[in-house]
N, C-alpha and C. Protein backbone atom coordinates (compact mmCIF):
# COMPACT_ATOMS: atom_id res chain seq x y z
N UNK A 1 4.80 35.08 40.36
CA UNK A 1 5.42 34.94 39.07
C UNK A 1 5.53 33.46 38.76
N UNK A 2 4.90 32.99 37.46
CA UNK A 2 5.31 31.50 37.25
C UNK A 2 6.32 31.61 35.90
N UNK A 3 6.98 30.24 36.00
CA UNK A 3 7.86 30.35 34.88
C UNK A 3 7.19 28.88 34.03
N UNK A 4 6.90 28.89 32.74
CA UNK A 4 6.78 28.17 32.40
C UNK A 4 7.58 27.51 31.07
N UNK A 5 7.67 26.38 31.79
CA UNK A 5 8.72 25.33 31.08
C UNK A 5 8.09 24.80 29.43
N UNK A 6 9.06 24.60 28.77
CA UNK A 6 8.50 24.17 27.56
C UNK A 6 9.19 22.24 28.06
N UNK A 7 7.65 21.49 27.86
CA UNK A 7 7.86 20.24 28.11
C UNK A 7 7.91 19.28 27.01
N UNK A 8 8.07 19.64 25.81
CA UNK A 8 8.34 19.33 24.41
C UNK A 8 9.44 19.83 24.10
N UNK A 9 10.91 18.53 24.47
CA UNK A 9 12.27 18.50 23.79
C UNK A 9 12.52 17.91 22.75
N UNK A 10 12.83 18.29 21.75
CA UNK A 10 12.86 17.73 20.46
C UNK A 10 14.43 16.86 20.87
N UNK A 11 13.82 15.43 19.90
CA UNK A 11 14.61 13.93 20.50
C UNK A 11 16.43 14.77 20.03
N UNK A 12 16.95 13.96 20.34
CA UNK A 12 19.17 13.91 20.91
C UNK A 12 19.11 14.17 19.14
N UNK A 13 18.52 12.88 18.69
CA UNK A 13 18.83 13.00 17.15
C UNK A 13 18.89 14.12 16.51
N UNK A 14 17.77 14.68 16.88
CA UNK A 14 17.56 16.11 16.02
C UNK A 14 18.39 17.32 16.35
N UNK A 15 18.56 17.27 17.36
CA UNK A 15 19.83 18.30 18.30
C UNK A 15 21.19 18.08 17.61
N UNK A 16 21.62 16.69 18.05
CA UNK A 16 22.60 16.27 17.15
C UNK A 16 23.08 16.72 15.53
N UNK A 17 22.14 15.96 14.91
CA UNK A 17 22.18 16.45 13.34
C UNK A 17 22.19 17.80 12.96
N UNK A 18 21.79 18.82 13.70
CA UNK A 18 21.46 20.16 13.11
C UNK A 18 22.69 20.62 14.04
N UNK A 19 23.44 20.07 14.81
CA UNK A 19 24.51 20.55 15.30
C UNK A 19 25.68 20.28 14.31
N UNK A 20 25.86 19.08 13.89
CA UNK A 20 26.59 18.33 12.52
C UNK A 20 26.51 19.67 11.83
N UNK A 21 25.16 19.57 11.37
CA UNK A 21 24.79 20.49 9.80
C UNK A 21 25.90 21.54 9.98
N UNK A 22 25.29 22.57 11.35
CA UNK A 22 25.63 23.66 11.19
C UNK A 22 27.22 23.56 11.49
N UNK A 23 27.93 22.66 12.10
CA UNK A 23 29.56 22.50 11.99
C UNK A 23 29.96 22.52 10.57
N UNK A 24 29.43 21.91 9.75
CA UNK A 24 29.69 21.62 8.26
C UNK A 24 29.16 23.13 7.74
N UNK A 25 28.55 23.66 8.04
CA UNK A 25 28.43 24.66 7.49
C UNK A 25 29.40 26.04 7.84
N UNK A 26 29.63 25.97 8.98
CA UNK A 26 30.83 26.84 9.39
C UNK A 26 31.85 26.65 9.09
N UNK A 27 32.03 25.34 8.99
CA UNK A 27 33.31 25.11 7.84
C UNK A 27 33.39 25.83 6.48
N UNK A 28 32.34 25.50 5.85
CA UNK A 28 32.22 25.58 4.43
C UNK A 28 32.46 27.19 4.38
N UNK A 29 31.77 28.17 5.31
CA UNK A 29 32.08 29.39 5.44
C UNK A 29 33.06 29.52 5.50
N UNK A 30 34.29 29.17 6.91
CA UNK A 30 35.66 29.25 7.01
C UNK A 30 36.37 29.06 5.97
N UNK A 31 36.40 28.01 4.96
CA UNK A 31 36.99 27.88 3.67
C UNK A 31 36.84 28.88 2.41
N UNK A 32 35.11 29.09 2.65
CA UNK A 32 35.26 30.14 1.25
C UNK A 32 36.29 31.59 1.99
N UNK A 33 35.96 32.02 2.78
CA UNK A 33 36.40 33.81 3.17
C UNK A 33 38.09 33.17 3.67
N UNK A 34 38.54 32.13 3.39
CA UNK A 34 39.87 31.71 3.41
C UNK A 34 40.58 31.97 2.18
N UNK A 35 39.42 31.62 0.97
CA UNK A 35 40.16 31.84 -0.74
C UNK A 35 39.33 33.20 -0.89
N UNK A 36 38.92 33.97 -0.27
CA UNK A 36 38.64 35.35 -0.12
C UNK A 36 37.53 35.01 -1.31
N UNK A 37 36.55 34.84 -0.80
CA UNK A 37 35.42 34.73 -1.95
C UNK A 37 34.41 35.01 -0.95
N UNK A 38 33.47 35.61 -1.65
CA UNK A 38 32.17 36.05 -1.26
C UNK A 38 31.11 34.98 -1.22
N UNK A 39 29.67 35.42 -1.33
CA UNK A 39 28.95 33.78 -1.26
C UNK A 39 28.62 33.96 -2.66
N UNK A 40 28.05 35.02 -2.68
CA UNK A 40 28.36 34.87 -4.55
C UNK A 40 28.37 34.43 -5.57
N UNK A 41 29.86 35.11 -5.06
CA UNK A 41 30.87 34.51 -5.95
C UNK A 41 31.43 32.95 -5.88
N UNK A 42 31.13 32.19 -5.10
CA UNK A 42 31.37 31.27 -4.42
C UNK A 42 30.07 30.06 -5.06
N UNK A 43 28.73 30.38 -4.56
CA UNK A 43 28.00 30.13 -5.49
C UNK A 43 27.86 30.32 -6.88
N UNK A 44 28.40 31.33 -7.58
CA UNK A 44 28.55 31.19 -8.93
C UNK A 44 29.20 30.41 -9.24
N UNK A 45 30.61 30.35 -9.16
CA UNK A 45 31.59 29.16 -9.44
C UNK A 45 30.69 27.72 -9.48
N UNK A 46 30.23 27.57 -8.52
CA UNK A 46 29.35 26.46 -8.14
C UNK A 46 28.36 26.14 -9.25
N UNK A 47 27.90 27.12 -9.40
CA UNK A 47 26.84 26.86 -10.55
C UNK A 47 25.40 26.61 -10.00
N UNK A 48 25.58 27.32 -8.35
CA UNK A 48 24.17 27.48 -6.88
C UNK A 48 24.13 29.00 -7.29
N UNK A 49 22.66 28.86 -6.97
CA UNK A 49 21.93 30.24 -6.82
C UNK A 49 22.90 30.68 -5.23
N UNK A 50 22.53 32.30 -4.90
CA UNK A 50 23.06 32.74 -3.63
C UNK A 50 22.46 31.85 -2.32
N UNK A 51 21.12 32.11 -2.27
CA UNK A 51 20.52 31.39 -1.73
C UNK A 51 20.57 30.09 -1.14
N UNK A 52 20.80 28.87 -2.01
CA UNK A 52 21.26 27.96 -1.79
C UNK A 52 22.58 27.69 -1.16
N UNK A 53 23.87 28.10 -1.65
CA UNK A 53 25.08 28.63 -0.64
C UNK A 53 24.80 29.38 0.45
N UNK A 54 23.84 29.83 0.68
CA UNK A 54 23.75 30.94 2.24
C UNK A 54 23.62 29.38 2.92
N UNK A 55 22.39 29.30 2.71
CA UNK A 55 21.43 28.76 3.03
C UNK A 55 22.30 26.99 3.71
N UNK A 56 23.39 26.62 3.12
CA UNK A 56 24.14 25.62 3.66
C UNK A 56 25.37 26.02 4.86
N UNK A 57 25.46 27.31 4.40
CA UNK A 57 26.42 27.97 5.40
C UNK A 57 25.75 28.12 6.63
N UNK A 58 24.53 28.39 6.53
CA UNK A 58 23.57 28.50 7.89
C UNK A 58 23.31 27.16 8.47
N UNK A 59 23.61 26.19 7.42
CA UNK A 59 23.06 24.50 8.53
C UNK A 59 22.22 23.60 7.70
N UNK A 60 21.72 23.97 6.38
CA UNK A 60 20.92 23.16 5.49
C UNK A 60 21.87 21.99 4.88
N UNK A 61 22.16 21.45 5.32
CA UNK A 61 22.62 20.10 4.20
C UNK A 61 22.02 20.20 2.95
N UNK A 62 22.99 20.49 1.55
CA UNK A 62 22.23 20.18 0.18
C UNK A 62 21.28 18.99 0.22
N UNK A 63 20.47 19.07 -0.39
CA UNK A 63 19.04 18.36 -0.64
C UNK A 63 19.71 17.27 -1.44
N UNK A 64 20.88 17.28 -2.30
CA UNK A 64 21.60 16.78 -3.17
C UNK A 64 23.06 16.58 -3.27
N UNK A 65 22.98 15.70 -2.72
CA UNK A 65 24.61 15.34 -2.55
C UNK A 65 25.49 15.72 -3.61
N UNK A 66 24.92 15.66 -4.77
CA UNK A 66 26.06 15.89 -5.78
C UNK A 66 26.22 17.39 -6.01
N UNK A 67 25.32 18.06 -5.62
CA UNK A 67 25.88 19.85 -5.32
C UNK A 67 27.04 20.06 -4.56
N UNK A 68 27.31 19.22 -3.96
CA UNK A 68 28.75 18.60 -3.14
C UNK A 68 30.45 19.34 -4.08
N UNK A 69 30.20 18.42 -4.87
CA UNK A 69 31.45 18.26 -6.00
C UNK A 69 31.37 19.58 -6.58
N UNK A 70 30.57 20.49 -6.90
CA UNK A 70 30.81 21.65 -7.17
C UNK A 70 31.46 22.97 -6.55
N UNK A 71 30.64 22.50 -5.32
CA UNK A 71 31.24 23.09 -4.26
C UNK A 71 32.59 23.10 -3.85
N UNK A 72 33.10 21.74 -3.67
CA UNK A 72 34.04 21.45 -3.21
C UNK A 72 35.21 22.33 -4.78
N UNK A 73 34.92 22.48 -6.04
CA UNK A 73 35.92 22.55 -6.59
C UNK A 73 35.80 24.31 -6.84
N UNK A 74 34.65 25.10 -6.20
CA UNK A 74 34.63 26.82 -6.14
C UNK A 74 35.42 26.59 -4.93
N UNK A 75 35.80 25.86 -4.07
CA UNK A 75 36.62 26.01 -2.71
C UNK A 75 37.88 25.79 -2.78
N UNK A 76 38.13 25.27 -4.39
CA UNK A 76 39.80 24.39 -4.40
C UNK A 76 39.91 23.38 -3.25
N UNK A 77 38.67 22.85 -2.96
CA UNK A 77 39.37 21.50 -2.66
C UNK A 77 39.11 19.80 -3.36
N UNK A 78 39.76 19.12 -2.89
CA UNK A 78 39.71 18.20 -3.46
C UNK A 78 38.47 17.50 -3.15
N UNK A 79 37.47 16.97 -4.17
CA UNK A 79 36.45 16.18 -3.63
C UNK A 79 36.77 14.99 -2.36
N UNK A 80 38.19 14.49 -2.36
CA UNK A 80 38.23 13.35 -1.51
C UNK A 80 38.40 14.35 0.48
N UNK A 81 38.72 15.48 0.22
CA UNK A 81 38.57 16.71 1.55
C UNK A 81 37.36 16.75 1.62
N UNK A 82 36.42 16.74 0.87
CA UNK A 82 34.87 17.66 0.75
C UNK A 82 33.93 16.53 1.20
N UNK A 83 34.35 15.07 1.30
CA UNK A 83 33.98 14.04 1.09
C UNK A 83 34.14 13.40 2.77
N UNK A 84 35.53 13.97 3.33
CA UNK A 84 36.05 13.64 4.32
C UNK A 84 35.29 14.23 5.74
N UNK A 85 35.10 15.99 5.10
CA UNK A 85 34.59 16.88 5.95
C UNK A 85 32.88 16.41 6.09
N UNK A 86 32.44 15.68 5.10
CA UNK A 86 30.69 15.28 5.50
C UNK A 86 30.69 14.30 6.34
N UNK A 87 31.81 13.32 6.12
CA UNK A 87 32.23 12.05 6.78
C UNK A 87 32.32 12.36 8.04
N UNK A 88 33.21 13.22 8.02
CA UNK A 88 33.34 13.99 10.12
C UNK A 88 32.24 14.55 10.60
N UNK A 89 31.27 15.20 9.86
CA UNK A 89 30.37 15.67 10.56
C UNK A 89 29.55 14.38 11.05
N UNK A 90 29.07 13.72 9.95
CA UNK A 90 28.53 13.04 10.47
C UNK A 90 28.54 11.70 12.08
N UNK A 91 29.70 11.75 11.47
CA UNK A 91 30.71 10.97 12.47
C UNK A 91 30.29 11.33 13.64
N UNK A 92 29.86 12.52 13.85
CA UNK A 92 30.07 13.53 15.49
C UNK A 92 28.44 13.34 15.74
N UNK A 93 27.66 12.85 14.72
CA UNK A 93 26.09 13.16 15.18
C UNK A 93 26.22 11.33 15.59
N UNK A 94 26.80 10.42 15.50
CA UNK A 94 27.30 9.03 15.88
C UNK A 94 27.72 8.81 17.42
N UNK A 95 28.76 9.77 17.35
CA UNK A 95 29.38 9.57 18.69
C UNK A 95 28.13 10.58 19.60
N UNK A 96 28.13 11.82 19.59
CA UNK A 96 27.09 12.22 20.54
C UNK A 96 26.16 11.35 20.78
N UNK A 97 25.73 10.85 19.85
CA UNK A 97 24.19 9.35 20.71
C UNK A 97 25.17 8.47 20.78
N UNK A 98 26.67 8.36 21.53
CA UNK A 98 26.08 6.84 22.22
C UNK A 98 26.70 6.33 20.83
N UNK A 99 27.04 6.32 19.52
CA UNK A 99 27.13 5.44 18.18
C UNK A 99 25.98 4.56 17.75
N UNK A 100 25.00 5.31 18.05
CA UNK A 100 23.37 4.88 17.53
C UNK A 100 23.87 5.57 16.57
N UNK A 101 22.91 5.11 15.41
CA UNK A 101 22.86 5.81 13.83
C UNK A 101 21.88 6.61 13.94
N UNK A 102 22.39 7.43 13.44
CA UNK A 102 21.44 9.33 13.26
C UNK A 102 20.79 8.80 12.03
């Protein structure tokens, strides 16, 4: 029996960041089904297709930062929270390397 190893690790950075993403995105989940909203409905408010709200809940960072502020106000929160919570994620893809820039 052989076992074979996959010898192509994709670099800390990339591990990192998509670990960020998807923290920020479990957040963003935890908050909507907190104000009891669906994705939806959640995306409607927003003025995002469903898709696009899944699709950040799963780990996609908006393509567009300013889809941000919409979000943040179908969540009732304050843009300077919504602002804070990208700030921390990112923060964490910093400290995991070491405070090399992701």
């Amino acid at each position: 029996m052989s076992i074979r190893m996959n010898t192509q690790y994709e670099p800390f950075s990339v591990i990192c960041r998509r670990a960020s993403e998807e923290l920020f995105g479990s957040l963003i989940r935890e908050r909507r089904e907190d104000r009891g909203l669906t994705v939806a409905e959640a995306a409607r408010l927003a003025g995002m297709e469903y898709s696009e709200w899944a699709a950040i809940e799963d780990g996609c960072m908006p393509a567009d930062p300013d889809r941000l502020r919409p979000m943040a106000a179908s969540l009732e929160m304050s843009w300077n929270s919504m602002a804070a919570l990208v700030v921390f994620c990112h923060c964490l893809v910093g400290a995991a390397e070491g405070g090399r820039e992701a």
